[in-house]
C-alpha atoms as a PDB file:
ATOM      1  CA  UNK A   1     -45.678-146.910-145.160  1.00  0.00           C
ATOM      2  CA  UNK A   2     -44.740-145.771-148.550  1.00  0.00           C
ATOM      3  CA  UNK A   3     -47.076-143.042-150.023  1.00  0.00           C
ATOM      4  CA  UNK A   4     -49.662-143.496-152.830  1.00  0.00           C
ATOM      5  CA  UNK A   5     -48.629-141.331-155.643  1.00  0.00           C
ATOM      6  CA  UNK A   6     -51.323-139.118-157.464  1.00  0.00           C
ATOM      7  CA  UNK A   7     -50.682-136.986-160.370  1.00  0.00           C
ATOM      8  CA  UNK A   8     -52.908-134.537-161.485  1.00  0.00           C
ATOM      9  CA  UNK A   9     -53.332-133.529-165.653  1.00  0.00           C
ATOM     10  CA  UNK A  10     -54.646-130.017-165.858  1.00  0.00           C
ATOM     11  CA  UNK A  11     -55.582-128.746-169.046  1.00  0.00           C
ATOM     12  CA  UNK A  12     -56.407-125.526-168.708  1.00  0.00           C
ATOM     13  CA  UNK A  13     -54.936-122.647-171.053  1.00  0.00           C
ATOM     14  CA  UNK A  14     -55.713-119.471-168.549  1.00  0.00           C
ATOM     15  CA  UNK A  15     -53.648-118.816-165.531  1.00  0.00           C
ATOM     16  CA  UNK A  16     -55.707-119.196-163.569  1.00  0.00           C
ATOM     17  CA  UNK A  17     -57.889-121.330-165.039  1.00  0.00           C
ATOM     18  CA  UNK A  18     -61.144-123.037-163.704  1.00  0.00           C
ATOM     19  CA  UNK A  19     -59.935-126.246-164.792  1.00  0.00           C
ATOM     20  CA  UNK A  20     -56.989-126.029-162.426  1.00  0.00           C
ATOM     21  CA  UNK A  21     -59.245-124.857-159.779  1.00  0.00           C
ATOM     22  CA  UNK A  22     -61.412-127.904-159.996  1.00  0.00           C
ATOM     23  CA  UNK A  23     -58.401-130.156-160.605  1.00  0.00           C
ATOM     24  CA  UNK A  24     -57.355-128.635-157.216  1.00  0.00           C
ATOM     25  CA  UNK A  25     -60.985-129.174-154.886  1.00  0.00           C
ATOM     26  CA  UNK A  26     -60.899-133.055-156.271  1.00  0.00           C
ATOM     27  CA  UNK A  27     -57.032-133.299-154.983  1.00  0.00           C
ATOM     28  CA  UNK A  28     -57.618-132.193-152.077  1.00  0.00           C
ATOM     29  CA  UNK A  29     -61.029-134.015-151.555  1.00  0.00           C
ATOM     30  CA  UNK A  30     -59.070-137.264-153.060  1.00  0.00           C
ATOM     31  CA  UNK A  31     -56.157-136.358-149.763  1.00  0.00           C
ATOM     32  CA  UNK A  32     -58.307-135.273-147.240  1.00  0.00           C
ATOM     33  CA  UNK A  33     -59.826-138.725-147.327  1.00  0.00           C
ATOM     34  CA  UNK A  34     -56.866-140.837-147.594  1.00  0.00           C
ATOM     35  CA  UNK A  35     -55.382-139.032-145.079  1.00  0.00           C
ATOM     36  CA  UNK A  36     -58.221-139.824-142.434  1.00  0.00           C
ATOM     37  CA  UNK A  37     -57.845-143.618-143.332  1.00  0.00           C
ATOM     38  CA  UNK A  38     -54.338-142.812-142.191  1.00  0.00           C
ATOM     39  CA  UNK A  39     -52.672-142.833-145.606  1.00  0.00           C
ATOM     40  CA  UNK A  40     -50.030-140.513-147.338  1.00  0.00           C
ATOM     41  CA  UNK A  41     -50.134-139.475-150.837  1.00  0.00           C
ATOM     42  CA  UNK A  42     -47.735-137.221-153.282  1.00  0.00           C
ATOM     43  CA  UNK A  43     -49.168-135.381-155.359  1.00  0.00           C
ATOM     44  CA  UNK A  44     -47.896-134.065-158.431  1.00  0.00           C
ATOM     45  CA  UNK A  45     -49.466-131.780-160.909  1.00  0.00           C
ATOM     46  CA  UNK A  46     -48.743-131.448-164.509  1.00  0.00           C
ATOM     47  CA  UNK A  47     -49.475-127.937-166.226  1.00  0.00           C
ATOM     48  CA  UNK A  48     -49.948-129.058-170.155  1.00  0.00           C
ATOM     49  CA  UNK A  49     -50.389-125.426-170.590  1.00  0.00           C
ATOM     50  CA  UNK A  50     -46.655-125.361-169.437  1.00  0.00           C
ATOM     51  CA  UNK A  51     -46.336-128.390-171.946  1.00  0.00           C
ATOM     52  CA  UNK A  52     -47.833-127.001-174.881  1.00  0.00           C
ATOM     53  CA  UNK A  53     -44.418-126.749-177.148  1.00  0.00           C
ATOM     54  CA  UNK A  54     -42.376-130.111-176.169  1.00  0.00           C
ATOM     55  CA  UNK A  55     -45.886-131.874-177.080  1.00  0.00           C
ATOM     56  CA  UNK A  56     -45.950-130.396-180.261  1.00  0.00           C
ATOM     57  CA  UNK A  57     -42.104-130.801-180.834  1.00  0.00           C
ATOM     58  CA  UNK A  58     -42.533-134.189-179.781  1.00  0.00           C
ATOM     59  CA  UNK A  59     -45.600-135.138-182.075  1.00  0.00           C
ATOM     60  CA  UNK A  60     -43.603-133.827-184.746  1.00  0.00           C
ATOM     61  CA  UNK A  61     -40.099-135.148-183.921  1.00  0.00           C
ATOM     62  CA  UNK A  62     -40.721-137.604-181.581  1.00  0.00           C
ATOM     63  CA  UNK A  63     -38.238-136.666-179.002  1.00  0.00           C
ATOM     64  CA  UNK A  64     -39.352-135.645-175.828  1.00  0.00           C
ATOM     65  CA  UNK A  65     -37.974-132.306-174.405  1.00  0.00           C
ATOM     66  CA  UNK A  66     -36.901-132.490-170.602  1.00  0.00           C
ATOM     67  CA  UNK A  67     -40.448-131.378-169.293  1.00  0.00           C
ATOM     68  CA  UNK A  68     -42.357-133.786-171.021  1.00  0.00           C
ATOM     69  CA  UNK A  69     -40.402-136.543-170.390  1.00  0.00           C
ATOM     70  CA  UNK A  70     -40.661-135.992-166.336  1.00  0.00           C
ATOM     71  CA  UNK A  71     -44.553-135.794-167.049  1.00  0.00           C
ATOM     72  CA  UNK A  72     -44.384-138.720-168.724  1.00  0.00           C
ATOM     73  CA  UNK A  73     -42.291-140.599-166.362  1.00  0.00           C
ATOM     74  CA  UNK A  74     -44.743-139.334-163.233  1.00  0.00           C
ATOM     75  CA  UNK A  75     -47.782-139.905-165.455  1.00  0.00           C
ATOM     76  CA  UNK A  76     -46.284-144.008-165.893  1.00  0.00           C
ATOM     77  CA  UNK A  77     -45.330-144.607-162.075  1.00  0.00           C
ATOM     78  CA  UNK A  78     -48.992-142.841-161.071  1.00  0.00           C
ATOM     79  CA  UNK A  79     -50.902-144.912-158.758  1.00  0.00           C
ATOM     80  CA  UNK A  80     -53.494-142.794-159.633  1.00  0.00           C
ATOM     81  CA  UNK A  81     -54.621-139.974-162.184  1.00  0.00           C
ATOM     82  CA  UNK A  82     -56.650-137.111-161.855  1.00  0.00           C
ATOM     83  CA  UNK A  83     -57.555-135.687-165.339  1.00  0.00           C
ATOM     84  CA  UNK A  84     -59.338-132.307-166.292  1.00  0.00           C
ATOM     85  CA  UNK A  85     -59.541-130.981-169.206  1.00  0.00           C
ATOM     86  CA  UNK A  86     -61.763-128.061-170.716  1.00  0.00           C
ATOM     87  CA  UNK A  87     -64.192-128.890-173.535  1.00  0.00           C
ATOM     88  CA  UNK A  88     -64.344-127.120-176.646  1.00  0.00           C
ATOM     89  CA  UNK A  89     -66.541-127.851-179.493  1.00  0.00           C
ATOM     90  CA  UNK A  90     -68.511-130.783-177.428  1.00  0.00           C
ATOM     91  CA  UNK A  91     -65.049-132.555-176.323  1.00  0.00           C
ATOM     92  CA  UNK A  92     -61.559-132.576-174.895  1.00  0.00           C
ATOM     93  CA  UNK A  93     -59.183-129.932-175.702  1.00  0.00           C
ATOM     94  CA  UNK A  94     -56.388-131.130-178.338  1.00  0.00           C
ATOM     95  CA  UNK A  95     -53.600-130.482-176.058  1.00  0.00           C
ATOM     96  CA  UNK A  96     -55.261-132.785-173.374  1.00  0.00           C
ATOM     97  CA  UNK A  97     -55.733-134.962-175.932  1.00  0.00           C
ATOM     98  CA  UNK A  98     -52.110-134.630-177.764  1.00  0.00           C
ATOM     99  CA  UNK A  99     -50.257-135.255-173.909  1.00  0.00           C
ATOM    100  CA  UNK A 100     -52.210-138.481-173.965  1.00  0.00           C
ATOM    101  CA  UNK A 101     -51.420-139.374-177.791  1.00  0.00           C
ATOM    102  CA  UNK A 102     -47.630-139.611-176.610  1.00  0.00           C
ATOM    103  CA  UNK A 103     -47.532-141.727-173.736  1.00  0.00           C
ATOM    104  CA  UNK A 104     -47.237-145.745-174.462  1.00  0.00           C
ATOM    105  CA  UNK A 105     -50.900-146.734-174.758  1.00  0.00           C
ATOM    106  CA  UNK A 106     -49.658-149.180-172.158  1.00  0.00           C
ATOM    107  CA  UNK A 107     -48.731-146.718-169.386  1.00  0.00           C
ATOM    108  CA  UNK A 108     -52.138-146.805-167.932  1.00  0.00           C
ATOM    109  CA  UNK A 109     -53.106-150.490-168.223  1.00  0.00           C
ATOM    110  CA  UNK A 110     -55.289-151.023-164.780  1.00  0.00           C
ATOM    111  CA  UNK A 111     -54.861-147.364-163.394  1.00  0.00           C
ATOM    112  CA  UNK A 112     -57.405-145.608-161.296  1.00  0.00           C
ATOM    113  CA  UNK A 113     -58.027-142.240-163.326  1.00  0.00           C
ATOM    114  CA  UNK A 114     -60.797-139.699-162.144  1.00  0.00           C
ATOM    115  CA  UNK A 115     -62.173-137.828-165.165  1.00  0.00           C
ATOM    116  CA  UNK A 116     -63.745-134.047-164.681  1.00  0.00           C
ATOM    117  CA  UNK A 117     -64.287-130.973-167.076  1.00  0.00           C
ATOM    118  CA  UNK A 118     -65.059-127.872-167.737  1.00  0.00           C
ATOM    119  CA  UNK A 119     -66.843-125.734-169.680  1.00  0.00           C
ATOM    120  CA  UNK A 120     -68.950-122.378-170.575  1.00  0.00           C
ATOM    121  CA  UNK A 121     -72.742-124.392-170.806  1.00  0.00           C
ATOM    122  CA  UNK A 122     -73.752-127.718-168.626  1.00  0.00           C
ATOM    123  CA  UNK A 123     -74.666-128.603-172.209  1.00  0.00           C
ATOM    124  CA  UNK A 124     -71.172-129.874-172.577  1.00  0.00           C
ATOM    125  CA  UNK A 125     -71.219-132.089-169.783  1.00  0.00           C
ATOM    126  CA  UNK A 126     -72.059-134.981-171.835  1.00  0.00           C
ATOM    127  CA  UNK A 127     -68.847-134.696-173.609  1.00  0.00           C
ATOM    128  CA  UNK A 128     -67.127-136.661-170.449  1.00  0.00           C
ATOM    129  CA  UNK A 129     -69.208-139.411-171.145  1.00  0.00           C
ATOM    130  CA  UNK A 130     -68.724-140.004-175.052  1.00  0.00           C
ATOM    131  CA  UNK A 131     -65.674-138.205-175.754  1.00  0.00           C
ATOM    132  CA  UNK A 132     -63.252-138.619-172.318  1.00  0.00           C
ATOM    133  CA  UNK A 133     -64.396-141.869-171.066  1.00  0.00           C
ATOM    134  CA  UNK A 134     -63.848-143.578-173.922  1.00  0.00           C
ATOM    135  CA  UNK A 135     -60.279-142.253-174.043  1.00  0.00           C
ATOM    136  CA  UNK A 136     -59.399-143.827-170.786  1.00  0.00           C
ATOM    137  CA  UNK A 137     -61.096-146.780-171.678  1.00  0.00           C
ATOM    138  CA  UNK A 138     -59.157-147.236-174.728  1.00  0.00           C
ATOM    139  CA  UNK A 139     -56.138-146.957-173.429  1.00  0.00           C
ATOM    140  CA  UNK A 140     -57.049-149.643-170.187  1.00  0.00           C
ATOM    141  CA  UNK A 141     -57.200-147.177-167.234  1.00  0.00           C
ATOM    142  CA  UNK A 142     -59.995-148.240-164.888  1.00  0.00           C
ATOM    143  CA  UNK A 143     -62.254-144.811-165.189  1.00  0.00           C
ATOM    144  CA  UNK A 144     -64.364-144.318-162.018  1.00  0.00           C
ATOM    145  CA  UNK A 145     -68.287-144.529-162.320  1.00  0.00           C
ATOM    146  CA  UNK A 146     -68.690-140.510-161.125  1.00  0.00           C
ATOM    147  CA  UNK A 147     -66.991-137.976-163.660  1.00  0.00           C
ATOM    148  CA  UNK A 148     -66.932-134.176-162.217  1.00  0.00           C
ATOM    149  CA  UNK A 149     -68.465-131.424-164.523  1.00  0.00           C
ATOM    150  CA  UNK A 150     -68.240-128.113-163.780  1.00  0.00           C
ATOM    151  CA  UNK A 151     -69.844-124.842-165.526  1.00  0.00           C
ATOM    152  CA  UNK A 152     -69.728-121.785-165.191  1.00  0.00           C
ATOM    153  CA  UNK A 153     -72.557-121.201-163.051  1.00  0.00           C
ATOM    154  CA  UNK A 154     -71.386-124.231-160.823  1.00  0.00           C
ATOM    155  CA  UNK A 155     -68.967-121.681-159.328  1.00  0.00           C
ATOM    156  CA  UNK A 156     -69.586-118.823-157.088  1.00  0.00           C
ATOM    157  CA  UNK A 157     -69.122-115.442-157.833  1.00  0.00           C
ATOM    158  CA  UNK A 158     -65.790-114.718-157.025  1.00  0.00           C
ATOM    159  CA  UNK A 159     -64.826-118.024-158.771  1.00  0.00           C
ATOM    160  CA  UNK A 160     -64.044-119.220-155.105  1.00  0.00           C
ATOM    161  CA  UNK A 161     -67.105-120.135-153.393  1.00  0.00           C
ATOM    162  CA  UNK A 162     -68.983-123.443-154.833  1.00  0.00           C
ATOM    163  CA  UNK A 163     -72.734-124.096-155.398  1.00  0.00           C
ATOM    164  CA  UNK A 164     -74.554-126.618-153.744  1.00  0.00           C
ATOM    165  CA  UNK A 165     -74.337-128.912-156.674  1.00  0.00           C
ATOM    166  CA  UNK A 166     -70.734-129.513-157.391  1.00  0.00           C
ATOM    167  CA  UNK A 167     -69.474-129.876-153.922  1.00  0.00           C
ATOM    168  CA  UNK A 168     -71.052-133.046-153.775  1.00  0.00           C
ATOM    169  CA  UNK A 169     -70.377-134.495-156.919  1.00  0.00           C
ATOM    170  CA  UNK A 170     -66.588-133.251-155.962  1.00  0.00           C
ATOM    171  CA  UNK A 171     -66.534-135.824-152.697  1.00  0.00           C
ATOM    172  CA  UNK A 172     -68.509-138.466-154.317  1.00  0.00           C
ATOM    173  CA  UNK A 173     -65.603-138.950-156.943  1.00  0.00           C
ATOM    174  CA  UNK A 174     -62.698-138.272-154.623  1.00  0.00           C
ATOM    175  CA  UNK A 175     -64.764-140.564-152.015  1.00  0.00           C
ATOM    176  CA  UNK A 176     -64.639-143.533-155.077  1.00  0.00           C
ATOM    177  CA  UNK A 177     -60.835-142.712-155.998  1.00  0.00           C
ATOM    178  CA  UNK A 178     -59.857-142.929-152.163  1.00  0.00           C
ATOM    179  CA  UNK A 179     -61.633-146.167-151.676  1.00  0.00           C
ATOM    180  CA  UNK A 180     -60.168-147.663-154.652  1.00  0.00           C
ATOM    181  CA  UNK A 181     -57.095-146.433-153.483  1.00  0.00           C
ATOM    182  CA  UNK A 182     -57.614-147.471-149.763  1.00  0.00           C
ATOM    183  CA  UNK A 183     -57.667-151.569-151.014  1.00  0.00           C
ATOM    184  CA  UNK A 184     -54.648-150.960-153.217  1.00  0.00           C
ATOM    185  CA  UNK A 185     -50.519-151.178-152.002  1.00  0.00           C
ATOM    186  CA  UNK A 186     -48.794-148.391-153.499  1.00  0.00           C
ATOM    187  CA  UNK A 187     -46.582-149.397-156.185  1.00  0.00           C
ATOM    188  CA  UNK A 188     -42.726-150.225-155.827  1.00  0.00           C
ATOM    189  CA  UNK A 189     -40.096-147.552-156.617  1.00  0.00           C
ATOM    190  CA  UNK A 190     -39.212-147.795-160.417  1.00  0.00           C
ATOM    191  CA  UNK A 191     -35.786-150.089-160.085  1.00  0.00           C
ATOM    192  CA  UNK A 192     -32.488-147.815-161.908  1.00  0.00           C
ATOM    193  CA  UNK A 193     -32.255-149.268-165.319  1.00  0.00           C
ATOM    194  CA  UNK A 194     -29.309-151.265-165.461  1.00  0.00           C
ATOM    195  CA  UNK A 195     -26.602-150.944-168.444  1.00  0.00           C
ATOM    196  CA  UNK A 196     -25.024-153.254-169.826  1.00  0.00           C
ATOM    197  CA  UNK A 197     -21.127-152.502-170.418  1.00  0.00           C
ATOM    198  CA  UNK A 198     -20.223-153.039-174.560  1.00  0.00           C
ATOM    199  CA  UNK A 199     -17.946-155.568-173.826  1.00  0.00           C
ATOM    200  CA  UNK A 200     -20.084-157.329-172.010  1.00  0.00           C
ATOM    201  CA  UNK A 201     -22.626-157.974-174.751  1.00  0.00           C
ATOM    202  CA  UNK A 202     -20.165-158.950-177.349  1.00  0.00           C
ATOM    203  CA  UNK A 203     -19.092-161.609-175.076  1.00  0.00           C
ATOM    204  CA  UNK A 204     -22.293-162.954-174.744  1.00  0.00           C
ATOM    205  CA  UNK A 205     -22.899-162.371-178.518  1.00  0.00           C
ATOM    206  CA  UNK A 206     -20.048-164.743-179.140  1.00  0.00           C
ATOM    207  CA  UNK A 207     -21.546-167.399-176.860  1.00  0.00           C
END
């Protein structure tokens, strides 16, 4: 059975960074259940931190450095997305939202995408709701009803252990991106794009 492929956009600018952390427990949530329904899934996480300087170059230039185009390309063939960010100033961060601003605003027609944050206050929480939702919406991804916010005093002490709080608002989005993933068929390997030799489109020119 060919595996479900999930990709995972992290946002976070520390290393390490509480929005990889979370990005991490709603992976592994997201897995643990597929795997009990007797399902495989790839996952593959893109660092934008890691990204920061093609995205710019490529905003700027338009070209895509090597990096960013294999995010890109695993961001398009996604079955699924998971999507963190950190919010600053009451929404997404720009580099979460400059990765997004150079993919084809057709990339994510009809994709599952889970949203979550972070942030300093829970008085930023709303910011999934009128600044990240709407992204996804825009752009035709099929954003799950439960969005994951975490803050600071959502996580333990150590920055390890969880509160009672966020663990289950962790499964209950992981739980709705595994059933919507359950009913789906993973998609088809992308198909080698074919070229076309020079000589044989002048022939066909001359037709």
């Amino acid at each position: 059975m060919t595996a479900f492929k999930l990709v995972v956009v992290s946002a976070g600018l520390g290393k390490p960074s509480s929005t990889r952390l979370l990005a991490d427990r709603l992976t592994d949530s997201t897995v643990r259940r597929l795997a009990a329904e007797g399902r495989e899934v790839d996952v593959t996480v893109v660092e934008l931190r890691d990204l920061a300087v093609e995205i710019a170059n490529n905003l700027v230039t338009g070209f895509p450095g090597a990096g960013l185009r294999a995010a890109i390309g695993a961001v398009t063939e996604a079955d699924a997305l998971i999507a963190v960010t950190p919010i600053f100033t009451a929404s997404y961060s720009g580099l979460f939202k400059s990765f997004f601003d150079v993919i084809d605003n057709d990339a994510l027609t009809g994709k599952p995408v889970l949203i979550a944050a972070t942030g300093g206050t829970p008085r930023h929480s709303l910011a999934l709701e009128h600044a990240v939702r709407p992204l996804f919406s825009y752009l035709r991804a099929v954003v799950l009803p439960t969005a994951v916010y975490a803050a600071t005093d959502d996580w333990g002490a150590a920055g390890d252990g969880l509160t009672d709080g966020l663990p289950r608002r962790i499964d209950r989005a992981a739980g709705e991106l595994a059933a919507l993933l359950a009913g789906r068929a993973p998609a088809a390997p992308a198909l080698p794009e074919q070229v076309v030799p020079f000589a044989e489109q002048l022939a066909a020119l001359r037709v």
